[in-house]
C-alpha atoms as a PDB file:
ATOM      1  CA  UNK A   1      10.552  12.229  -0.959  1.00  0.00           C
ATOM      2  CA  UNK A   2      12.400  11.938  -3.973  1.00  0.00           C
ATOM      3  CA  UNK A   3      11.478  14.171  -6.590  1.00  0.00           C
ATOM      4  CA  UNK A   4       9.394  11.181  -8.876  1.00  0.00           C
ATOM      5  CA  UNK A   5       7.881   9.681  -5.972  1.00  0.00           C
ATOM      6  CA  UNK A   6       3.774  10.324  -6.326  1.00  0.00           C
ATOM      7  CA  UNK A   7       3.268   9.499  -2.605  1.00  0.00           C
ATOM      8  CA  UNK A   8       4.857   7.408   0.783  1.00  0.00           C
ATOM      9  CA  UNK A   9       3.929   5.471   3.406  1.00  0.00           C
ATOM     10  CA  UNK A  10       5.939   6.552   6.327  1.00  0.00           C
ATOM     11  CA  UNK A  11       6.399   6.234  10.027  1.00  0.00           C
ATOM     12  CA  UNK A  12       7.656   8.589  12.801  1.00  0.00           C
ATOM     13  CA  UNK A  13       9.733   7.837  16.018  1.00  0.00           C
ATOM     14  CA  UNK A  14       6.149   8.439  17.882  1.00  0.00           C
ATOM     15  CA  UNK A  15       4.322   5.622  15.782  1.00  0.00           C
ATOM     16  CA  UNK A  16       2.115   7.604  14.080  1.00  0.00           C
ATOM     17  CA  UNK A  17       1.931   6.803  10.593  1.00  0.00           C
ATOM     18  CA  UNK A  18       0.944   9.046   7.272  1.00  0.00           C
ATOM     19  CA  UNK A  19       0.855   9.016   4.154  1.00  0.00           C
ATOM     20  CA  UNK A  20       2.747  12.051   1.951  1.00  0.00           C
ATOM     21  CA  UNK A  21       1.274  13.206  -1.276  1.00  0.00           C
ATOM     22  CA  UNK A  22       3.745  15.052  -4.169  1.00  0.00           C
ATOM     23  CA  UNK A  23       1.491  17.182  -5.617  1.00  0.00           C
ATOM     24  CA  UNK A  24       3.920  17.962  -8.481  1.00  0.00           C
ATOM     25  CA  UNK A  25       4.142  14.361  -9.310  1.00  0.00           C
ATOM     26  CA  UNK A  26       2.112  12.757 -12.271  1.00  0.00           C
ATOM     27  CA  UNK A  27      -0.547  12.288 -10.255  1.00  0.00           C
ATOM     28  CA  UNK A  28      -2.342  10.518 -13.411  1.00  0.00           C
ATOM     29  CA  UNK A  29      -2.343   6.977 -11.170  1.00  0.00           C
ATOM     30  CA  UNK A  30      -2.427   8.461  -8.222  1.00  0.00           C
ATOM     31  CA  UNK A  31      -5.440   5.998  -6.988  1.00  0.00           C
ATOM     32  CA  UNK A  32      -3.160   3.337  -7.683  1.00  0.00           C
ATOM     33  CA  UNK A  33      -0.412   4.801  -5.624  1.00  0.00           C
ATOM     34  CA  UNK A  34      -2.793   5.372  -2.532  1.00  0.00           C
ATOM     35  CA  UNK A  35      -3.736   1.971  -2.035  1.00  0.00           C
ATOM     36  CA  UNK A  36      -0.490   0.601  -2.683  1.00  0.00           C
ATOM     37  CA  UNK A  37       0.820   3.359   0.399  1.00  0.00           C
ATOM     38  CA  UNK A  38      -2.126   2.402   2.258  1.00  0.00           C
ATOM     39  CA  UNK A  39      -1.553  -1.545   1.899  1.00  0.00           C
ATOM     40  CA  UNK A  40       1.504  -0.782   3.496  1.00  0.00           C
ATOM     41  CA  UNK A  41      -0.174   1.395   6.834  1.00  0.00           C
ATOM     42  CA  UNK A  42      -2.138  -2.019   7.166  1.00  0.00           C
ATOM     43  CA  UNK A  43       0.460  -4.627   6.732  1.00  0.00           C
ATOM     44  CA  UNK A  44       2.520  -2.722   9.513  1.00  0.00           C
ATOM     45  CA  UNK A  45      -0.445  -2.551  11.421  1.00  0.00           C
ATOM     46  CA  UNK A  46      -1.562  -6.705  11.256  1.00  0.00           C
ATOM     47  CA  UNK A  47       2.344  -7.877  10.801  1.00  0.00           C
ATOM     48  CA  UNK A  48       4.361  -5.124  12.649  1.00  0.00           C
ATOM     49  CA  UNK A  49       6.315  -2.770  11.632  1.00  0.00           C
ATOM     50  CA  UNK A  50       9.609  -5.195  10.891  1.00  0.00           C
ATOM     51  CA  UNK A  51       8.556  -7.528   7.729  1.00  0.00           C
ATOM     52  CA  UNK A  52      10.220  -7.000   4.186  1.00  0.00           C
ATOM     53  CA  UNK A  53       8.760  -3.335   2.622  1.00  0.00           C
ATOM     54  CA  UNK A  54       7.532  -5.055  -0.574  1.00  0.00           C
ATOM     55  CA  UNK A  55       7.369  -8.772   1.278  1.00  0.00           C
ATOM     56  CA  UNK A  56       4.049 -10.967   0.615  1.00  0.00           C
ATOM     57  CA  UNK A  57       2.672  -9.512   4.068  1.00  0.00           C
ATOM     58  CA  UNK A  58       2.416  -6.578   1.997  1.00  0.00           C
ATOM     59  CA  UNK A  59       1.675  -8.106  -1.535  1.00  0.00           C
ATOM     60  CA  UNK A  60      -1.302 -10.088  -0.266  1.00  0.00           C
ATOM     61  CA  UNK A  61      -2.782  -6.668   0.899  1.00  0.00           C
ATOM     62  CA  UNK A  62      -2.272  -4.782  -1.891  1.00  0.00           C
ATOM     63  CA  UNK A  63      -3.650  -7.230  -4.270  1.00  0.00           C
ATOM     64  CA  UNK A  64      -6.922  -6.941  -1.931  1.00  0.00           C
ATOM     65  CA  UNK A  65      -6.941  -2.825  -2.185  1.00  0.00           C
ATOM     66  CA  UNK A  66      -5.605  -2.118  -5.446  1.00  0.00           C
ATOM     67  CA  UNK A  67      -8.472  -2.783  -8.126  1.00  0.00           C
ATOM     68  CA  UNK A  68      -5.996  -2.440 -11.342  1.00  0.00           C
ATOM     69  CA  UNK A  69      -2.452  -3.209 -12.593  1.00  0.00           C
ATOM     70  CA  UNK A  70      -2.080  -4.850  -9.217  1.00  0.00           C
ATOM     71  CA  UNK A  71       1.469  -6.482 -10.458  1.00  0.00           C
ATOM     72  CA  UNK A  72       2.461  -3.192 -11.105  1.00  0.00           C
ATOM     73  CA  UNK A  73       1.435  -1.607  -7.834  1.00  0.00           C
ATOM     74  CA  UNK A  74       2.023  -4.366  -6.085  1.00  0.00           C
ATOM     75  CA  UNK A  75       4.697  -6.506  -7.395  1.00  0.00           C
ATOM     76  CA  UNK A  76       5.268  -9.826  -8.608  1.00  0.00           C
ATOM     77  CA  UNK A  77       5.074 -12.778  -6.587  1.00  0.00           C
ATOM     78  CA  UNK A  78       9.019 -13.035  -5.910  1.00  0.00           C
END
């Protein structure tokens, strides 16, 4: 992770999937951040694991877990 990142969705050779934490991150938004890792555990999961990172698989289900500053989290419509 790099050293700003809060937290990341990621995926091993195996297919399991996690998400990693930086616990000396601002963790001030972390709830934000969760959802917006988790959105992408469940767009891999319903889409596969091929469609754009930030691609409007991904938007649509962030908007529906993220509860605040969902263009931030989530991204614009673009």
């Amino acid at each position: 992770m790099k050293p700003n990142e809060v937290a990341r969705a990621v995926r091993t050779n195996e297919g399991k999937k996690y998400i990693l934490i930086n616990l000396d991150a601002d963790l001030s938004e972390m709830d934000g951040w969760y959802w917006h890792e988790m959105a992408h555990l469940v767009a891999w999961e319903i889409h596969g694991e091929n469609i754009n990172t930030h691609g409007p698989e991904f938007r649509a289900i962030c908007r529906q877990l993220v509860k605040h500053r969902t263009s931030y989290f989530c991204g614009g419509d673009s």
